[in-house]
Each structure stands twice: as structure tokens, then as C-alpha cells.
Protein backbone atom coordinates (compact mmCIF):
# COMPACT_ATOMS: atom_id res chain seq x y z
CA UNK A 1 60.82 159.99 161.36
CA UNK A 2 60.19 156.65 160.40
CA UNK A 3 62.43 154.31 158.32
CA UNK A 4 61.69 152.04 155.27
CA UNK A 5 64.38 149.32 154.30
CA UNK A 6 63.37 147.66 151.00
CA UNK A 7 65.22 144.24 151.11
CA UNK A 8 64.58 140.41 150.24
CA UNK A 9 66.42 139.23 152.12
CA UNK A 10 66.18 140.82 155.89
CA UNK A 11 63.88 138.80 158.06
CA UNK A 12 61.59 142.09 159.73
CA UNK A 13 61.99 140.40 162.51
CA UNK A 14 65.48 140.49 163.49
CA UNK A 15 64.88 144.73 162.67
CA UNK A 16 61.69 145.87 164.82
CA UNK A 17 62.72 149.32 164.61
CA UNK A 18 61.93 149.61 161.06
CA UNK A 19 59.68 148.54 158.27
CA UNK A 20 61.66 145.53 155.92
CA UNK A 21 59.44 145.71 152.61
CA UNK A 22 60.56 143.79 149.53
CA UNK A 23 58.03 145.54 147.63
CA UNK A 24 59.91 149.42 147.02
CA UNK A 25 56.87 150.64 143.96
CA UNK A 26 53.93 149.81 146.59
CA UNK A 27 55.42 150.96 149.71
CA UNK A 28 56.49 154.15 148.26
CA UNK A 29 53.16 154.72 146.41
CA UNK A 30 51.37 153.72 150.17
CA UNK A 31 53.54 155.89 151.65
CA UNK A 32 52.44 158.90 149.18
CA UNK A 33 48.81 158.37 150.03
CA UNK A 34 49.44 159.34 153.26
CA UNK A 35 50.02 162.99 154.82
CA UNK A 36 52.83 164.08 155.78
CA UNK A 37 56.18 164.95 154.22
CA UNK A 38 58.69 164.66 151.68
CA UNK A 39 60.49 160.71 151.01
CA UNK A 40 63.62 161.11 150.95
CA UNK A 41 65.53 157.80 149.06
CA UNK A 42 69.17 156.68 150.16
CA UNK A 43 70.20 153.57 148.21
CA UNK A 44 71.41 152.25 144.66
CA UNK A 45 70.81 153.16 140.86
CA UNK A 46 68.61 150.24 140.52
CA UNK A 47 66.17 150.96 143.34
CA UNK A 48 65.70 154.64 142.37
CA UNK A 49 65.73 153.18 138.58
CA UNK A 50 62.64 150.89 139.61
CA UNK A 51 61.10 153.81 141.42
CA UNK A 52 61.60 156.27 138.61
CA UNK A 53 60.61 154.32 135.92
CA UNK A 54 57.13 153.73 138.16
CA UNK A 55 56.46 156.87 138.23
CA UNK A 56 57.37 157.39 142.14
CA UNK A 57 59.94 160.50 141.90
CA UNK A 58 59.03 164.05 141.86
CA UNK A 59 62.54 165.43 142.52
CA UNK A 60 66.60 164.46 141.90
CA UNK A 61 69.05 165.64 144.04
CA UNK A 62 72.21 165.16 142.58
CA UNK A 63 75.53 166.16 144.62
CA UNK A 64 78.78 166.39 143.06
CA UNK A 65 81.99 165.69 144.80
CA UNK A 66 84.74 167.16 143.51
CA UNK A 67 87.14 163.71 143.15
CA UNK A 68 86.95 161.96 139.29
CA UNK A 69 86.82 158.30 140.25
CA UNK A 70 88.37 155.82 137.58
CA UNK A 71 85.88 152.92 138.44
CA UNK A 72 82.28 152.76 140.48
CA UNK A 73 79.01 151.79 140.10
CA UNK A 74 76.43 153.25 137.20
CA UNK A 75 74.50 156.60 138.27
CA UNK A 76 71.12 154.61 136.74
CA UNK A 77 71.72 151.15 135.46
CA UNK A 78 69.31 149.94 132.93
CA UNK A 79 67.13 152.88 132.48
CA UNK A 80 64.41 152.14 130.04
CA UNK A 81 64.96 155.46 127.99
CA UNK A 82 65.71 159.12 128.80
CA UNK A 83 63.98 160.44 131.55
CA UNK A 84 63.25 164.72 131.10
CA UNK A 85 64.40 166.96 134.10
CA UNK A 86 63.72 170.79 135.09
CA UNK A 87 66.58 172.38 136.76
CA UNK A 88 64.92 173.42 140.49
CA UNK A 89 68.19 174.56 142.43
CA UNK A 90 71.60 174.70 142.06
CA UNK A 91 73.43 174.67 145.61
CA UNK A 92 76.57 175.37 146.74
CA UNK A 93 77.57 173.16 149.87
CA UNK A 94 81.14 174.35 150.08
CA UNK A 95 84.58 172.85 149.58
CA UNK A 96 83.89 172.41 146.35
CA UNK A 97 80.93 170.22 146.63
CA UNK A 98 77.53 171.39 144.49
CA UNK A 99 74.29 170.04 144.75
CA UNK A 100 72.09 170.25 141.72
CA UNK A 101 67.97 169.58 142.24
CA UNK A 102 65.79 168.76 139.70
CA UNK A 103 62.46 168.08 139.13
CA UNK A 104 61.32 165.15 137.21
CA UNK A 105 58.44 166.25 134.24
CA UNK A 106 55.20 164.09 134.13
């Protein structure tokens, strides 16, 4: 599997075992021209924010954790407008924790 880190600030130097790209919307729409399979995204609100608003997410996997949380960080800061969903999937991980999969409409 190879990994993407989408920085501007990590020299790609000092990290030869992956790709450094500052640019997430053109790497991810590269990496879509290519065969293979599924992206899967790890990382903040505003990157998946960039990459949803361009167009560059079929599918949101949302898990829930059963702990409310007084304070953290936005799900989606910023988001232009509402965004429609399909529910795909609703799974149950156990312990209480449920992971809910949409699909994002075009």
C-alpha cells in the first residue's frame, strides 16, 4: 500500500518512504485516474472539507464513539453549504461503537 502525506511544510526529503504533496485536490484526483483501489483519507475536517467540496469523495465513513466530549475540533469546518448523503451501511463494531457509511450524491 502506498502512503500520501499532504503537508507544506515536510521537506519529502527527510520522508523517502512516502509521497509529501502540498497539493491534496490534484494528488487525489491523479491518484483516481489510476487503477487500483479504494483511497482511504485519515486526517482533519479541513482536508476532507477541501476534498469534498472538489468533488473528490464518493463515500463517508462516520464512526461514533460512545463518550460526549464537552470541547474538540469541528466535524467539517467551513463547509460551503450542505452537502446530500445516501445512507450505504450502518455497522456495528461492538462496545458500543457504530459505524455509519454513506455515500456522497453527485
Amino acid at each position: 500500500m502506498r502512503t500520501y502525506v499532504i503537508s507544506r511544510t515536510l521537506d519529502p526529503a527527510a520522508h523517502p518512504d512516502v509521497t509529501v504533496s502540498a497539493d491534496a485536490a490534484g494528488t487525489v484526483a491523479a491518484l483516481r485516474e489510476e487503477d487500483g483501489r479504494e483511497i482511504w483519507l485519515m486526517g482533519g475536517g479541513v482536508l476532507f472539507r477541501s476534498l469534498l467540496e472538489g468533488g473528490l469523495v464518493d463515500v463517508v465513513e462516520v464512526s461514533l464513539v460512545p463518550i460526549l466530549l464537552g470541547k474538540g475540533l469541528p466535524f467539517l469546518p467551513g463547509l460551503a453549504g450542505r452537502m446530500p448523503l445516501h445512507l450505504d451501511e450502518v455497522r456495528d463494531l461492538g462496545r458500543g461503537v457504530v459505524q455509519v457509511v454513506y455515500g456522497v450524491r453527485s
